[in-house]
PDB file of N, CA and C in Angstrom:
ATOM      1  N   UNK A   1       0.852  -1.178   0.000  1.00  0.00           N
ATOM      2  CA  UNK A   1       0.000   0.000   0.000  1.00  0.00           C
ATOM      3  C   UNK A   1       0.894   1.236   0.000  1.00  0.00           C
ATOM      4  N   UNK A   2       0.885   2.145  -0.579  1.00  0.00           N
ATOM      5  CA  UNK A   2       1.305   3.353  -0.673  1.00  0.00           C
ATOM      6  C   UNK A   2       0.537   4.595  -0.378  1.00  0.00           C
ATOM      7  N   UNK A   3       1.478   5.710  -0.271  1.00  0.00           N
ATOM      8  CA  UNK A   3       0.099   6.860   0.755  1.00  0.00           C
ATOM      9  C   UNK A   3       0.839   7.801   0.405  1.00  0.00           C
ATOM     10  N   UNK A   4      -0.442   9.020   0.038  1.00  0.00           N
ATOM     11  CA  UNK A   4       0.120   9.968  -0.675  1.00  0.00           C
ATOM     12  C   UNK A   4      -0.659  11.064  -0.194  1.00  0.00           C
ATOM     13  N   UNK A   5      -0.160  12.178  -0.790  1.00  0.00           N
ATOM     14  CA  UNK A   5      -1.232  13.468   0.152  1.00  0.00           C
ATOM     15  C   UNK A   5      -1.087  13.837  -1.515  1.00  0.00           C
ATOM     16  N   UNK A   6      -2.508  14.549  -1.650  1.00  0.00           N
ATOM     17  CA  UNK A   6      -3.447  15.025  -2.661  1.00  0.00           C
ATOM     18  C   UNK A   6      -4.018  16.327  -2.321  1.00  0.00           C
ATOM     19  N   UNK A   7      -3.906  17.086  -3.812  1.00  0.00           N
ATOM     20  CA  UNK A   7      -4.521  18.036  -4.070  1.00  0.00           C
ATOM     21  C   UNK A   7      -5.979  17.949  -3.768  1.00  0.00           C
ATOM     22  N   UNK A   8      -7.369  18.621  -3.389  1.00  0.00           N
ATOM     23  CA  UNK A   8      -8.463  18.166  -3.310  1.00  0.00           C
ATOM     24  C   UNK A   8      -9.063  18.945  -4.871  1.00  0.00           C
ATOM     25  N   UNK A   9      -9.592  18.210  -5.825  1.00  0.00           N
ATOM     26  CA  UNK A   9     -10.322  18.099  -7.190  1.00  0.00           C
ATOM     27  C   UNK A   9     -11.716  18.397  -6.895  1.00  0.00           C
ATOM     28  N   UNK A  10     -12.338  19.060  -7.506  1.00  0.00           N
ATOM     29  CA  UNK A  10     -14.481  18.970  -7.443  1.00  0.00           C
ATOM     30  C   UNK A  10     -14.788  20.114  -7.176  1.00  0.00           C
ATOM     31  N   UNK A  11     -16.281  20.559  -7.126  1.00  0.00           N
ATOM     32  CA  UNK A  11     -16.294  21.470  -6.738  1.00  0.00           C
ATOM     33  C   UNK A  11     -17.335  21.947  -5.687  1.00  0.00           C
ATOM     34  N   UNK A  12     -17.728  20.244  -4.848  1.00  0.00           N
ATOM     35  CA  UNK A  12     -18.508  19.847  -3.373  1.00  0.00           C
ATOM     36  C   UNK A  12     -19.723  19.776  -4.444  1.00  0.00           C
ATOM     37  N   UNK A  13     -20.513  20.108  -5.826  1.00  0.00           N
ATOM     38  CA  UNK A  13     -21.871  19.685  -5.651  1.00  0.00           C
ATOM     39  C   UNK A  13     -21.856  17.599  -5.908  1.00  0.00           C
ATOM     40  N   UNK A  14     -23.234  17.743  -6.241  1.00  0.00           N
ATOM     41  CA  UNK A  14     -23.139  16.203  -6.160  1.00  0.00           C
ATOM     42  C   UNK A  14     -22.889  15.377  -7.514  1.00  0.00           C
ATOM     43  N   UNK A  15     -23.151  16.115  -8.842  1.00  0.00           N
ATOM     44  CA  UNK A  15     -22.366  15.766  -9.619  1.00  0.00           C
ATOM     45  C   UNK A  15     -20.387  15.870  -9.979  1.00  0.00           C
ATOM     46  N   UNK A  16     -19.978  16.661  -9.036  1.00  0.00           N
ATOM     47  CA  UNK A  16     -18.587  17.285  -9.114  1.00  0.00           C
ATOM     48  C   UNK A  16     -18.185  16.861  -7.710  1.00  0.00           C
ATOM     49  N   UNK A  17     -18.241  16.364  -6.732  1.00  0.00           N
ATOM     50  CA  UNK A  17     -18.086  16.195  -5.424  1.00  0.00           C
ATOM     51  C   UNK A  17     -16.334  16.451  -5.422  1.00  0.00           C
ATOM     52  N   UNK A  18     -16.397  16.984  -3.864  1.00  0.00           N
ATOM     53  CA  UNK A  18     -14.794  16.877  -3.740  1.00  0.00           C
ATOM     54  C   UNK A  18     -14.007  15.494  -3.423  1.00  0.00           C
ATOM     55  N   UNK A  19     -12.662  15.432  -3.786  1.00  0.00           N
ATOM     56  CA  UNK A  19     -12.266  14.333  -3.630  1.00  0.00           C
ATOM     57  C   UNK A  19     -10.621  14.001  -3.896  1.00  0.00           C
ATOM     58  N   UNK A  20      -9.757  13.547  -3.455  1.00  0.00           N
ATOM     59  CA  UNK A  20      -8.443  13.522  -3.755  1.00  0.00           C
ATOM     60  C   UNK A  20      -8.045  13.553  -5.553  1.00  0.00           C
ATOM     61  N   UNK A  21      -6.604  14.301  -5.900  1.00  0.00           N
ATOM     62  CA  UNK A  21      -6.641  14.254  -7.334  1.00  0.00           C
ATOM     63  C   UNK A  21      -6.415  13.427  -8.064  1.00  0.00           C
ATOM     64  N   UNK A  22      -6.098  11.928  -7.033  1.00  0.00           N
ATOM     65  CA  UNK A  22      -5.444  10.911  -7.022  1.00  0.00           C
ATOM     66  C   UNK A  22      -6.990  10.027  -7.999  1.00  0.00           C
ATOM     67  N   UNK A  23      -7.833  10.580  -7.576  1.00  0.00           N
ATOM     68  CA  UNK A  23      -9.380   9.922  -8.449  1.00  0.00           C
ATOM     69  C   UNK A  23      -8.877   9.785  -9.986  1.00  0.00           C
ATOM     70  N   UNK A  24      -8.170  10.864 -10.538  1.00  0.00           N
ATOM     71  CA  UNK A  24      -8.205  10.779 -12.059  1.00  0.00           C
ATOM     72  C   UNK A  24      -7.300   9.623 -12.336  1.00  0.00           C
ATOM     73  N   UNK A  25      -6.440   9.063 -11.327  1.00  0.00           N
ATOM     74  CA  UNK A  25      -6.241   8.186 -12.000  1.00  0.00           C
ATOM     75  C   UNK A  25      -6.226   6.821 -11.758  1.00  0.00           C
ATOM     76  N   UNK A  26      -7.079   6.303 -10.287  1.00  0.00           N
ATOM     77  CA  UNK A  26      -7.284   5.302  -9.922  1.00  0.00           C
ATOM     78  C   UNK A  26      -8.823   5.509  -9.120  1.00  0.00           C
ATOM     79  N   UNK A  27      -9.500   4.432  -8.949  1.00  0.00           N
ATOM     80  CA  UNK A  27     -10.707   4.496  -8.243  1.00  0.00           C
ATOM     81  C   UNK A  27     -10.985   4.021  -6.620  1.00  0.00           C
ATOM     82  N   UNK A  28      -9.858   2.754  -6.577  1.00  0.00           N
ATOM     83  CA  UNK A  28      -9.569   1.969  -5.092  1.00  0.00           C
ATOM     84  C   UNK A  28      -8.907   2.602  -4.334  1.00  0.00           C
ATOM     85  N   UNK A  29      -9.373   3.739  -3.519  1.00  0.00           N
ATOM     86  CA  UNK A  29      -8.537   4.654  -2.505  1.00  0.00           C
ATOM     87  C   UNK A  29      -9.504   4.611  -1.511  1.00  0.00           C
ATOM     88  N   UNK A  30      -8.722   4.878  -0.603  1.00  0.00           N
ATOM     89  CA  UNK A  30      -9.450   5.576   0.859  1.00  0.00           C
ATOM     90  C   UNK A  30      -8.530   6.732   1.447  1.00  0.00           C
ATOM     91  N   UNK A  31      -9.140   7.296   1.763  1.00  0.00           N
ATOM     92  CA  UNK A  31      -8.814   8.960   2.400  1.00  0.00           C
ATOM     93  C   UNK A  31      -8.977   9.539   3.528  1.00  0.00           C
ATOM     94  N   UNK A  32      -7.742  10.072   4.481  1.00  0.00           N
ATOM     95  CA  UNK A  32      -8.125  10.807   5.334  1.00  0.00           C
ATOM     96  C   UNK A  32      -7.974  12.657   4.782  1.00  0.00           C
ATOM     97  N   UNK A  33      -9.338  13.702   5.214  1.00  0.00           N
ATOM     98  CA  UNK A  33      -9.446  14.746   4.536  1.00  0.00           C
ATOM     99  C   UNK A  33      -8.624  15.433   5.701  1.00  0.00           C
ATOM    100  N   UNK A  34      -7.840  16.383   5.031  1.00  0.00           N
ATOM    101  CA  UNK A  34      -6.927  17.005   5.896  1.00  0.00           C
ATOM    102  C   UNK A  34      -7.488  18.717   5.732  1.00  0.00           C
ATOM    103  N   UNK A  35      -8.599  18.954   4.941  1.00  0.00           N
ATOM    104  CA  UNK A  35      -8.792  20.103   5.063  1.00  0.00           C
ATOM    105  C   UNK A  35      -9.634  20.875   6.372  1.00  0.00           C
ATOM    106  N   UNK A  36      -9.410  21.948   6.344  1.00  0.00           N
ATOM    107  CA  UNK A  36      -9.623  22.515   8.058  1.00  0.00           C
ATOM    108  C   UNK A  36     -11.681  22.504   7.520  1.00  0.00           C
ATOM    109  N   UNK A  37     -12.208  23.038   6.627  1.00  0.00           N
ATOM    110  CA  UNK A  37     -13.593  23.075   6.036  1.00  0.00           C
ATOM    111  C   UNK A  37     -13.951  22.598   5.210  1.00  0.00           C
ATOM    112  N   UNK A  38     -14.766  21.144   5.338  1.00  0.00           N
ATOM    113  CA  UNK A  38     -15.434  20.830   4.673  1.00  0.00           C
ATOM    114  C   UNK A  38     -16.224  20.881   3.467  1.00  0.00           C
ATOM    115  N   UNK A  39     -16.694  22.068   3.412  1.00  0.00           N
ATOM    116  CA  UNK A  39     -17.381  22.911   2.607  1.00  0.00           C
ATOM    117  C   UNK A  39     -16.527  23.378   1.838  1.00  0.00           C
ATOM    118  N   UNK A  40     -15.284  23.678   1.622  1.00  0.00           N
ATOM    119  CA  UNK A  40     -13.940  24.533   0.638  1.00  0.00           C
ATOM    120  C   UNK A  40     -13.720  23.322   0.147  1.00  0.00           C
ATOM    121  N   UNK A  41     -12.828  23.315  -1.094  1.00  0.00           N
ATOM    122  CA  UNK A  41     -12.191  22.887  -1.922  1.00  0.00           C
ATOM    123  C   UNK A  41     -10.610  23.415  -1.338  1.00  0.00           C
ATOM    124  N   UNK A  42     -10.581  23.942  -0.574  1.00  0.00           N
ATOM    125  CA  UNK A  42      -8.546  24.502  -0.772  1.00  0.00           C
ATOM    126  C   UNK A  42      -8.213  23.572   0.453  1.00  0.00           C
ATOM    127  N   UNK A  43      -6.705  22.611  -0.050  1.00  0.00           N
ATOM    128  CA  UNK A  43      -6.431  21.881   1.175  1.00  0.00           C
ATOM    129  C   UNK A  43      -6.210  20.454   0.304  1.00  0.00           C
ATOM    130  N   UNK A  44      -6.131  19.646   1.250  1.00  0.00           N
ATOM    131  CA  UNK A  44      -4.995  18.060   1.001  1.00  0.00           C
ATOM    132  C   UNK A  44      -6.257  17.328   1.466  1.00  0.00           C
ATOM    133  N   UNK A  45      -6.072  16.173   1.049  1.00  0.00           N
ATOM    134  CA  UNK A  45      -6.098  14.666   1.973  1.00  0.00           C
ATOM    135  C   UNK A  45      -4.871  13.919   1.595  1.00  0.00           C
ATOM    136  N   UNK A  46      -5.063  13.179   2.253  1.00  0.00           N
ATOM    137  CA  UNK A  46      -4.228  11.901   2.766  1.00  0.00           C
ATOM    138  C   UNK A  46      -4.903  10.542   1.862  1.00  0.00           C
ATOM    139  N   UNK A  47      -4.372   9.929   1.099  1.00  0.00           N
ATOM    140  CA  UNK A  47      -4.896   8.856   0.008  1.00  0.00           C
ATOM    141  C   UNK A  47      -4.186   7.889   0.404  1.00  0.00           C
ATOM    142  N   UNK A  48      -4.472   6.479   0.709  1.00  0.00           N
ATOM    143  CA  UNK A  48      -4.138   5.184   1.041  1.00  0.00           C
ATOM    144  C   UNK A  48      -4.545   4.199  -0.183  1.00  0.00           C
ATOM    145  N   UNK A  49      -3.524   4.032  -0.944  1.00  0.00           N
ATOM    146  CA  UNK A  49      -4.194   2.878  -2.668  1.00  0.00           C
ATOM    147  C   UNK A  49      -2.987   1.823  -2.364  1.00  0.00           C
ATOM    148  N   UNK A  50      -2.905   0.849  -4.068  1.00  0.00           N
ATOM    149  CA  UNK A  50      -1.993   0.385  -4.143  1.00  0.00           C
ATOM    150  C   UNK A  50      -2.434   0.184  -5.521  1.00  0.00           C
ATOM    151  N   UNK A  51      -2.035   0.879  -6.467  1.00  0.00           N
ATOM    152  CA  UNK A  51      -1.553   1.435  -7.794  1.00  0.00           C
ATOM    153  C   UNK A  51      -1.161   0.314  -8.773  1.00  0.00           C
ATOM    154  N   UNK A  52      -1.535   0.023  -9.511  1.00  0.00           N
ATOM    155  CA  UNK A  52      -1.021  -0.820 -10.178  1.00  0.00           C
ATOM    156  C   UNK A  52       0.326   0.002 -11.072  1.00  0.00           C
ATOM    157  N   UNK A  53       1.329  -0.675 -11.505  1.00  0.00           N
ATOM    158  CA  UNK A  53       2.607   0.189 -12.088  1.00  0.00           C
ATOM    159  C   UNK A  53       2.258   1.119 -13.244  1.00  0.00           C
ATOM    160  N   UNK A  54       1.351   0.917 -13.989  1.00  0.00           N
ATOM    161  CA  UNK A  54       0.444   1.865 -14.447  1.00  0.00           C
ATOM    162  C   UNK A  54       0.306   3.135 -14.343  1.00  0.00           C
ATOM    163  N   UNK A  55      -0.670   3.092 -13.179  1.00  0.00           N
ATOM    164  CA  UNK A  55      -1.348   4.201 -12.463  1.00  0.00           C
ATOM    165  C   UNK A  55      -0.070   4.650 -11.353  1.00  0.00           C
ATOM    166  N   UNK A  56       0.983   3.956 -10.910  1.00  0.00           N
ATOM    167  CA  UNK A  56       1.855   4.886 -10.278  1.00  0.00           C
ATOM    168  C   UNK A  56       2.641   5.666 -10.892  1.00  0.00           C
ATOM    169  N   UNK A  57       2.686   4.991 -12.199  1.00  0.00           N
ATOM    170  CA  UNK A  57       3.856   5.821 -13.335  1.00  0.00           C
ATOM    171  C   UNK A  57       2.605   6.979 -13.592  1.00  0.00           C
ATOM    172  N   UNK A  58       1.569   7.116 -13.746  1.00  0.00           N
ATOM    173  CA  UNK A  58       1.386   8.109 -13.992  1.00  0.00           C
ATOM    174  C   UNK A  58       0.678   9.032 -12.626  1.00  0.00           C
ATOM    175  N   UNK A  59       0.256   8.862 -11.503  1.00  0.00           N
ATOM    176  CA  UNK A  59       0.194   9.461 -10.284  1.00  0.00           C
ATOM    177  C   UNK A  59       1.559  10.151  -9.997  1.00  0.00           C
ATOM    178  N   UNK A  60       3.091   9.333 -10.411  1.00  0.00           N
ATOM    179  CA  UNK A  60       4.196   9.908 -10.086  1.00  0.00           C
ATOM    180  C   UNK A  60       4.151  11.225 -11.170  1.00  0.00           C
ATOM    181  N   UNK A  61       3.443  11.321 -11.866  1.00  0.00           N
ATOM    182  CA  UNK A  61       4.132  12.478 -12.991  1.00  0.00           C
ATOM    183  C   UNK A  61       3.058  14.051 -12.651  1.00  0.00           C
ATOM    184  N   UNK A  62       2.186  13.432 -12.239  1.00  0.00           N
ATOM    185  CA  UNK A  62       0.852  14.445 -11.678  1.00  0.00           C
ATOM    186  C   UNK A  62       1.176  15.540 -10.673  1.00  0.00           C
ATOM    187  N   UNK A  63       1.621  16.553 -10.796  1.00  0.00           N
ATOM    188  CA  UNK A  63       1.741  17.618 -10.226  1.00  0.00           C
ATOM    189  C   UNK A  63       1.322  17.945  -8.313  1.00  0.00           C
ATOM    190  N   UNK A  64      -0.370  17.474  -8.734  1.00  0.00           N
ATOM    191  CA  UNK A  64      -1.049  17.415  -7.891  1.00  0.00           C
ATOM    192  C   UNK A  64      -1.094  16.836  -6.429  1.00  0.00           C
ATOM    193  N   UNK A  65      -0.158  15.364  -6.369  1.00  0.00           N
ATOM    194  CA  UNK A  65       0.124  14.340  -5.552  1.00  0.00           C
ATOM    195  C   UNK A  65       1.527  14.641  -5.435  1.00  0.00           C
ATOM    196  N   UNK A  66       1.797  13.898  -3.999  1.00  0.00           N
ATOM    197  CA  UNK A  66       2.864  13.638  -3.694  1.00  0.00           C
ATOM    198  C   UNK A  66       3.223  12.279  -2.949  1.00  0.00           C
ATOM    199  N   UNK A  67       4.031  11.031  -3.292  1.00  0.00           N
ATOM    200  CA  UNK A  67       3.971  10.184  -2.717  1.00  0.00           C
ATOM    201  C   UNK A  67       4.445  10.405  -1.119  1.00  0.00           C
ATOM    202  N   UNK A  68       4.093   9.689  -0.085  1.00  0.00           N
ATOM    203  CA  UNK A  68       5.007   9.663   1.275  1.00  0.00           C
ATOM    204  C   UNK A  68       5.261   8.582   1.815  1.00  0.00           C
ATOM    205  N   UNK A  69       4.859   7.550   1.377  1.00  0.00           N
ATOM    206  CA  UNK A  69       5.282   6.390   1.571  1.00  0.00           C
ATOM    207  C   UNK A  69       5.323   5.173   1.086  1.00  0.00           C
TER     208      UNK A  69
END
C-alpha cells in the first residue's frame, strides 16, 4: 500500500463532489481529509491505494500528488 497526500479536485456539488486528485487516476482509494472546512475545496487529503505500475507511473508524474510512503 502506498500513501500519498493530494490536491483536493471537485467542486462539493453532487455531480462534481470533492475528492483527492489521485481519483483521475485510480478508483480503489481511501482517504483521510486534511482540510480545516469541509465545505472549501482549498487543502490536502491523505490517500491510502496500491496502484497498479500503471497508475503509479502516472500518479508519479501528476503535479497534484505527492507520494510519502
Amino acid at each position: 500500500m502506498t500513501v500519498y497526500m493530494c490536491d483536493v479536485i471537485g467542486d462539493g456539488t453532487d455531480d462534481n463532489p470533492f475528492r483527492p486528485a489521485i481519483d483521475d487516476h485510480l478508483k480503489g482509494w481511501s482517504a483521510i481529509d486534511g482540510r480545516e472546512d469541509a465545505t472549501q475545496g482549498a487543502g490536502s487529503m491523505v490517500v491510502f491505494c496500491s496502484p497498479t505500475p500503471q497508475e503509479a507511473a502516472a500518479i508519479a508524474a501528476d503535479e497534484r500528488i505527492e507520494a510519502l510512503a
